[in-house]
C-alpha atoms as a PDB file:
ATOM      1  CA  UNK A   1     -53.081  97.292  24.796  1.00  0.00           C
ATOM      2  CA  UNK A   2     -52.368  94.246  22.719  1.00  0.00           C
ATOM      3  CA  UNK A   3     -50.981  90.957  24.272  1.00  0.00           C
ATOM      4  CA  UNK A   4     -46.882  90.525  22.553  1.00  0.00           C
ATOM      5  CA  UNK A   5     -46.879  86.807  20.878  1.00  0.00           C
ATOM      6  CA  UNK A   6     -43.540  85.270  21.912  1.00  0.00           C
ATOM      7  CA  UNK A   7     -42.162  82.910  19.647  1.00  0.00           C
ATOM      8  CA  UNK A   8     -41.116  80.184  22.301  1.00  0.00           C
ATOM      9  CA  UNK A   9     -39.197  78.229  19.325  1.00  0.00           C
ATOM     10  CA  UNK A  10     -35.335  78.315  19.939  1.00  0.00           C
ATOM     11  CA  UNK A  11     -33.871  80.551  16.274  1.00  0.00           C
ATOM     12  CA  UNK A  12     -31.542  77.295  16.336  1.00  0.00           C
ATOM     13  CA  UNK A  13     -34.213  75.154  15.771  1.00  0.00           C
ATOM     14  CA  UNK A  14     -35.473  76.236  12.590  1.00  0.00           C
ATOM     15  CA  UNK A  15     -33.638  74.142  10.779  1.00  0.00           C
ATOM     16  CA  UNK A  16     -34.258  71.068  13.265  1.00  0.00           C
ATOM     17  CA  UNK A  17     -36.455  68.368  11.042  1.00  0.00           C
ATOM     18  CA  UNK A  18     -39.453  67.892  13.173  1.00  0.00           C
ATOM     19  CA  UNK A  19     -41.329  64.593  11.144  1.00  0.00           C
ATOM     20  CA  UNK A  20     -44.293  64.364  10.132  1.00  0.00           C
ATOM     21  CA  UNK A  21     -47.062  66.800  11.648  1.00  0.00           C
ATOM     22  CA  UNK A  22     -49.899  65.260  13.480  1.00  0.00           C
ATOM     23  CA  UNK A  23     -52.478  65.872  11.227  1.00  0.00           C
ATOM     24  CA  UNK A  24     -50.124  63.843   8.674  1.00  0.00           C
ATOM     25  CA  UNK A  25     -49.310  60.667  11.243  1.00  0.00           C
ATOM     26  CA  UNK A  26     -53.862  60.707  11.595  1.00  0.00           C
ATOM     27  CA  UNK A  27     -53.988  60.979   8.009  1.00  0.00           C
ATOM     28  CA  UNK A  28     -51.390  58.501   7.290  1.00  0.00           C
ATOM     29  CA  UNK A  29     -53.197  55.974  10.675  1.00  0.00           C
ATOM     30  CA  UNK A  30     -56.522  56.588   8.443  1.00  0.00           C
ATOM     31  CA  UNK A  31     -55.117  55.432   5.652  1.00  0.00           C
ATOM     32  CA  UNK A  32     -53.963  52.218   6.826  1.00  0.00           C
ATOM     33  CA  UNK A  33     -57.306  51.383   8.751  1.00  0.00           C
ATOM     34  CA  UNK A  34     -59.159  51.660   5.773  1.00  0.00           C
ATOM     35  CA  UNK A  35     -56.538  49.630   3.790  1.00  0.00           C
ATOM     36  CA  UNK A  36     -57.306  46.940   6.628  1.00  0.00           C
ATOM     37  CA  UNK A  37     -60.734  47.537   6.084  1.00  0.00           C
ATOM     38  CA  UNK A  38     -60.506  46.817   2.115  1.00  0.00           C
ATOM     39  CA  UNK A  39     -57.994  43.467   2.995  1.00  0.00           C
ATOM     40  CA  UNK A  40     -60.830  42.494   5.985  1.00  0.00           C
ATOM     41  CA  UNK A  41     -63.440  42.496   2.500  1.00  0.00           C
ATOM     42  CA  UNK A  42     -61.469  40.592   0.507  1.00  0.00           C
ATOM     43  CA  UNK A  43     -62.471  37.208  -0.638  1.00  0.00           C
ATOM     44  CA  UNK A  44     -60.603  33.951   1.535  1.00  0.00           C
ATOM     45  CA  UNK A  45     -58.588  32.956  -1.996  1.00  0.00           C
ATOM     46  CA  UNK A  46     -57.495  36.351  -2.750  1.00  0.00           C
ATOM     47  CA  UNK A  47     -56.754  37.337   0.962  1.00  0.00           C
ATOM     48  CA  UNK A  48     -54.585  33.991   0.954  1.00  0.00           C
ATOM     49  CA  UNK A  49     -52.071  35.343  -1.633  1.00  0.00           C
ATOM     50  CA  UNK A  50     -51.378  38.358   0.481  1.00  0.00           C
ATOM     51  CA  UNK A  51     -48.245  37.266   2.413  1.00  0.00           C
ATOM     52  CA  UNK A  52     -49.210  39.752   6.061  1.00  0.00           C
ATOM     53  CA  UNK A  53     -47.594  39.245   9.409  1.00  0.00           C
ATOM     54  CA  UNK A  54     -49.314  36.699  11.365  1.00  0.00           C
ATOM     55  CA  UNK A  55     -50.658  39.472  14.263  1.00  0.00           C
ATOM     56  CA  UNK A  56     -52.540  41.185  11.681  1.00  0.00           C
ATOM     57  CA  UNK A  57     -53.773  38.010   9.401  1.00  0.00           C
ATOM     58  CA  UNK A  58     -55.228  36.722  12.870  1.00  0.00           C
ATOM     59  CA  UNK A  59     -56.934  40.117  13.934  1.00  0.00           C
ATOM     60  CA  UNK A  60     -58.375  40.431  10.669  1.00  0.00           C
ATOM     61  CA  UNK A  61     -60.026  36.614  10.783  1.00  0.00           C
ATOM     62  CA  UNK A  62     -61.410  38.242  14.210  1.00  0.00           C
ATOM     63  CA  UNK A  63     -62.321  41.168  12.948  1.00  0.00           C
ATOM     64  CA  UNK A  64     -64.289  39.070   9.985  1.00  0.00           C
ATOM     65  CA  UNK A  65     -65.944  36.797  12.646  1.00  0.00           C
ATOM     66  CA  UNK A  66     -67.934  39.264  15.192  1.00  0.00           C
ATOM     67  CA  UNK A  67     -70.947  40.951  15.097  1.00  0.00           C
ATOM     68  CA  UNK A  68     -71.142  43.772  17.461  1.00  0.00           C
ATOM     69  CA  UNK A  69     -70.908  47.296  15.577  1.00  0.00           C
ATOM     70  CA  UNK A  70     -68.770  48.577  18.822  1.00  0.00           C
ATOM     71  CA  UNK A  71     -66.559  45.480  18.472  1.00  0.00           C
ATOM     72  CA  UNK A  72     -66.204  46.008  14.802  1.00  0.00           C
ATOM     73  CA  UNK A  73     -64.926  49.341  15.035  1.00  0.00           C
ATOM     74  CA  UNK A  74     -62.501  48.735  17.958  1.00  0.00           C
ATOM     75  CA  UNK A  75     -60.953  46.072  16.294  1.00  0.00           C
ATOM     76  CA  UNK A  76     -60.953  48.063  12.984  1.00  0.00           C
ATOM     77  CA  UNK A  77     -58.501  50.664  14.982  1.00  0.00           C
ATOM     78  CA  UNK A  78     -56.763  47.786  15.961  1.00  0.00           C
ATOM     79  CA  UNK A  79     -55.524  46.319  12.553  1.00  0.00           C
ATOM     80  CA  UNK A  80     -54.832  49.931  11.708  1.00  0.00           C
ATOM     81  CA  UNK A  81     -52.672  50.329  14.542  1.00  0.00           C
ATOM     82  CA  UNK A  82     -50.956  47.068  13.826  1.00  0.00           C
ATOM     83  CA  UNK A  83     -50.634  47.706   9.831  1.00  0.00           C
ATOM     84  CA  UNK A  84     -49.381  51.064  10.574  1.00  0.00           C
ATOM     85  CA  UNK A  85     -45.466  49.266  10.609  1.00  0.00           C
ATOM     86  CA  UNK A  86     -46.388  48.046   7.211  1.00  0.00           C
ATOM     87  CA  UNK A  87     -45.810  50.392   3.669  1.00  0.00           C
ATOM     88  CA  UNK A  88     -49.216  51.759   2.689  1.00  0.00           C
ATOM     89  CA  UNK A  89     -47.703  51.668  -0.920  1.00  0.00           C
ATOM     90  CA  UNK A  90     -46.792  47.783  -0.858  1.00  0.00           C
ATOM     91  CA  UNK A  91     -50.153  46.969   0.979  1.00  0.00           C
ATOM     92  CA  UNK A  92     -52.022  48.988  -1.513  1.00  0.00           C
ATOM     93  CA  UNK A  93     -50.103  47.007  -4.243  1.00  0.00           C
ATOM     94  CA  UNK A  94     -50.652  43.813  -2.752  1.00  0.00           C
ATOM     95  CA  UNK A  95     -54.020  44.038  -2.693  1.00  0.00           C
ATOM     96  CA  UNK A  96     -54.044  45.035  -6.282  1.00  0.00           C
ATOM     97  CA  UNK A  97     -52.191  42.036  -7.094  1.00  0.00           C
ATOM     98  CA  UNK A  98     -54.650  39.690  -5.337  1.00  0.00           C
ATOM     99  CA  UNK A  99     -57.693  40.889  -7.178  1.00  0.00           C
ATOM    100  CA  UNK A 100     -56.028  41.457 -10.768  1.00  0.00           C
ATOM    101  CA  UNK A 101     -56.180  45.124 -10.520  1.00  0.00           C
ATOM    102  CA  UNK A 102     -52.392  45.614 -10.958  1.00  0.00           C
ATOM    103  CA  UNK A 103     -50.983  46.332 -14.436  1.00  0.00           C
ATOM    104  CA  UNK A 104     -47.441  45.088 -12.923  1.00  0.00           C
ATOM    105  CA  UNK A 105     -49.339  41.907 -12.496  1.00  0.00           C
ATOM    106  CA  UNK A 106     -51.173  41.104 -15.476  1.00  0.00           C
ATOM    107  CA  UNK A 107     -48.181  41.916 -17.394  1.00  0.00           C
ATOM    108  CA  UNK A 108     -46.429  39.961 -15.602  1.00  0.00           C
ATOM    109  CA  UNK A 109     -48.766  36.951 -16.137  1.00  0.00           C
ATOM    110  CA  UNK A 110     -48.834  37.614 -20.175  1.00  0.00           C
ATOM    111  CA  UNK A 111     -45.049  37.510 -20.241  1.00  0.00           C
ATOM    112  CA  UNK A 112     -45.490  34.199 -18.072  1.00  0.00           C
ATOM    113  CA  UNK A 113     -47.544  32.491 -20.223  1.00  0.00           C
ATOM    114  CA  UNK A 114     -45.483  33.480 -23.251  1.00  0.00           C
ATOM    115  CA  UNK A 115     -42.194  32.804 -21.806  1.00  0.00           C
ATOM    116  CA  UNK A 116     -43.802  29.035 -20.719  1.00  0.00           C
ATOM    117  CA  UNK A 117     -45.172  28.562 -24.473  1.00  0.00           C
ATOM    118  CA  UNK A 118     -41.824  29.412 -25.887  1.00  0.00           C
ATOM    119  CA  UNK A 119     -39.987  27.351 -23.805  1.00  0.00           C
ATOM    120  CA  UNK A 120     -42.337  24.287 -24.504  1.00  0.00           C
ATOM    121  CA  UNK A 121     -41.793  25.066 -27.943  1.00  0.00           C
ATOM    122  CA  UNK A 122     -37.662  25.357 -28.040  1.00  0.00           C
ATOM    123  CA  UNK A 123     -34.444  25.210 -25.889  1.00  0.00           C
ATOM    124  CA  UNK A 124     -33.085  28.426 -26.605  1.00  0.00           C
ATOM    125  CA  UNK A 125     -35.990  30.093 -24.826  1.00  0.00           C
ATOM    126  CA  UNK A 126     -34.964  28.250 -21.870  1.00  0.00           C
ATOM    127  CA  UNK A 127     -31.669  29.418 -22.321  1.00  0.00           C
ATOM    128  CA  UNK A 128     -32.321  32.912 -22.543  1.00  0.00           C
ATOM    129  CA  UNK A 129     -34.984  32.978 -19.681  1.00  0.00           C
ATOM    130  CA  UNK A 130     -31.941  31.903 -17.155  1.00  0.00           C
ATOM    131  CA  UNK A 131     -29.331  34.374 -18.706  1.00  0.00           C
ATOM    132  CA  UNK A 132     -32.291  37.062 -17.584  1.00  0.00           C
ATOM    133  CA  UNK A 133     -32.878  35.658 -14.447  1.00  0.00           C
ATOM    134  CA  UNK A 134     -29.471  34.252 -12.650  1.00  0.00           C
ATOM    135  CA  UNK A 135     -31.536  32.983  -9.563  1.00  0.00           C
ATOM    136  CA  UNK A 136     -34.032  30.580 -11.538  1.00  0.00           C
ATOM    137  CA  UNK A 137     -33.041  26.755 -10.834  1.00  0.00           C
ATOM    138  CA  UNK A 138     -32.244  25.641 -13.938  1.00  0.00           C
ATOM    139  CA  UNK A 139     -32.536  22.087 -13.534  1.00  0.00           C
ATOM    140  CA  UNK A 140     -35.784  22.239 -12.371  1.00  0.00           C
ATOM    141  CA  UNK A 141     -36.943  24.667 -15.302  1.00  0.00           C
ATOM    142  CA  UNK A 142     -35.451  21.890 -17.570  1.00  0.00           C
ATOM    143  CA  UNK A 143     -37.471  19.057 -15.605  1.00  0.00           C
ATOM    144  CA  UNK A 144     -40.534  20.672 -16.145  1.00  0.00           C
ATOM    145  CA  UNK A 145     -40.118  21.667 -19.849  1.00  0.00           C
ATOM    146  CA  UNK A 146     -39.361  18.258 -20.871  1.00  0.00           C
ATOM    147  CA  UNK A 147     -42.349  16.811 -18.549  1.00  0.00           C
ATOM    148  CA  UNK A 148     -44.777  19.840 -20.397  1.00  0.00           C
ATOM    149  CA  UNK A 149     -43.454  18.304 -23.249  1.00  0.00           C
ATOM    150  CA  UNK A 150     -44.597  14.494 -22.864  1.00  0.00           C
ATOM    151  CA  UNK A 151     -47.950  15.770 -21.612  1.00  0.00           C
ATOM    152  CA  UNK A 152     -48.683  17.994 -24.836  1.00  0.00           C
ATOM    153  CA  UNK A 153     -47.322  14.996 -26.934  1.00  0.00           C
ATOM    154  CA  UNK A 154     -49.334  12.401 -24.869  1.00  0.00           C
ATOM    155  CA  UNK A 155     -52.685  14.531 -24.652  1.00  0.00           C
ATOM    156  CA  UNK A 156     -52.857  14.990 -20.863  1.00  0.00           C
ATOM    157  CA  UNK A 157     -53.885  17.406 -19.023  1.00  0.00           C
ATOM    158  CA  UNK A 158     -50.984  20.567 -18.529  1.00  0.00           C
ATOM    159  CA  UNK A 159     -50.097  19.410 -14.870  1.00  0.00           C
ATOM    160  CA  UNK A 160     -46.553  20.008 -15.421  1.00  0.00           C
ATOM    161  CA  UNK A 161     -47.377  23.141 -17.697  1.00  0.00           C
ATOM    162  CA  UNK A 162     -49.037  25.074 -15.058  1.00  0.00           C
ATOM    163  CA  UNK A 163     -46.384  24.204 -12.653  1.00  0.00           C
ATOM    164  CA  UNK A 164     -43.592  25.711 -15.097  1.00  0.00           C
ATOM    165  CA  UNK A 165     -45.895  28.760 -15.538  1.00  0.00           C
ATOM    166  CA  UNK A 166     -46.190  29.315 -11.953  1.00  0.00           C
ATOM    167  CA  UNK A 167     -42.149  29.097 -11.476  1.00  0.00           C
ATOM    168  CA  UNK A 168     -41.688  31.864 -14.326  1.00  0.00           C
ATOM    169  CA  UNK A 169     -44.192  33.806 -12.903  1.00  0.00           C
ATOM    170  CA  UNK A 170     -42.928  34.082  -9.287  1.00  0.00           C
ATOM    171  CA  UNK A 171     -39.140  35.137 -11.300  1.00  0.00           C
ATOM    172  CA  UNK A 172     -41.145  37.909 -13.024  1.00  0.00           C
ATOM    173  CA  UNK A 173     -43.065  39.143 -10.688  1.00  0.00           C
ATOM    174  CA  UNK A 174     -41.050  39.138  -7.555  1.00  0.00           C
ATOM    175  CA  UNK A 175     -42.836  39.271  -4.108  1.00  0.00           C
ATOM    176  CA  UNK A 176     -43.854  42.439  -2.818  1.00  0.00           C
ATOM    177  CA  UNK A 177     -42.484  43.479   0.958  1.00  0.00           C
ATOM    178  CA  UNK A 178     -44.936  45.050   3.037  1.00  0.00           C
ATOM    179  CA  UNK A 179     -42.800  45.836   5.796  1.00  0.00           C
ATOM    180  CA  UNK A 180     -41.467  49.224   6.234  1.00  0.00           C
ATOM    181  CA  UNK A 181     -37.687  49.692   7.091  1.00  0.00           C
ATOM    182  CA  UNK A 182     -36.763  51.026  10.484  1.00  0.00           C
ATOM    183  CA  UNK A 183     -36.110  54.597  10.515  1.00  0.00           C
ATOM    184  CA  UNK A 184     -32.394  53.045  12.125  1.00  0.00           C
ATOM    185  CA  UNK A 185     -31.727  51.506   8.459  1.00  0.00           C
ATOM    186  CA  UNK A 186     -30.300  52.660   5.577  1.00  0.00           C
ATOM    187  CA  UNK A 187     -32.708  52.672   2.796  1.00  0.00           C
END
């Protein structure tokens, strides 16, 4: 005689949203070690740009300082654990931004440089750059234009240039947030 299978699930809670399944939450854990792992390999200048919590910067310098295979992997699970409150999505991202993989980014850093050239070159390019971007600090934009402009006219070297390019640049390409919002929070 064959054993009856009893379906011990309430019918009511068939339409009950049960998350992710475990197989998903490992997959998704994996996912985030190895993204660790790839920000663990990255070089100190490019790991710099990457603005992580401080818990997870420190257990990566760790990580990047010992010797013992054991160790290695233990602490490996550890920044996995730790980056698992971060977006896999941003992370990924941010690490494509630190080593120029990102298309968002190199775009980003032509329409920098052009939008720094043209505003060297007239006023109405400054203009039009803070109509697009309400936030930028105008006056300081202005400061720098003018002082780009005395170094190009004087021959010196693009101090104040560079310094203008860097302010466009952080208006077009807006910081990425690696956090992930609480399941509490509206998105």
């Amino acid at each position: 005689m064959k054993k009856a299978f009893y379906d011990t699930r309430a019918i009511e809670d068939e339409d009950e949203d049960l998350g992710p399944s475990k197989s998903q939450k490992k997959r998704d854990s994996e996912l985030m070690q190895k993204l660790g792992g790839e920000l663990a390999r990255l070089p100190a200048d490019q790991f710099a740009r990457i603005d992580l919590p401080e818990d997870i910067r420190q257990a990566i310098a760790d990580y990047q300082k010992m010797k013992s295979f054991g160790a290695m992997r233990r602490q490996m699970q550890l920044i996995g654990k730790l980056m698992r409150r971060l977006e896999a999505d941003a992370v990924r991202e941010a690490i494509d931004r630190a080593t120029g993989e990102s298309r968002a980014a190199v775009a980003a850093h032509h329409r920098a440089e052009r939008t720094r050239d043209a505003m060297i070159a007239s006023d109405e390019a400054v203009t039009e750059f803070v109509q697009r971007h309400g936030t930028a600090d105008v006056q300081r934009l202005r400061q720098l234009v003018r002082a780009a402009r005395r170094e190009r006219d004087a021959g010196k070297p693009p101090k104040s240039a560079r310094e203008l390019y860097r302010a466009i640049h952080a208006l077009e390409l807006p910081p990425i947030v690696l956090e992930a919002p609480h399941e509490d929070e509206a998105p």
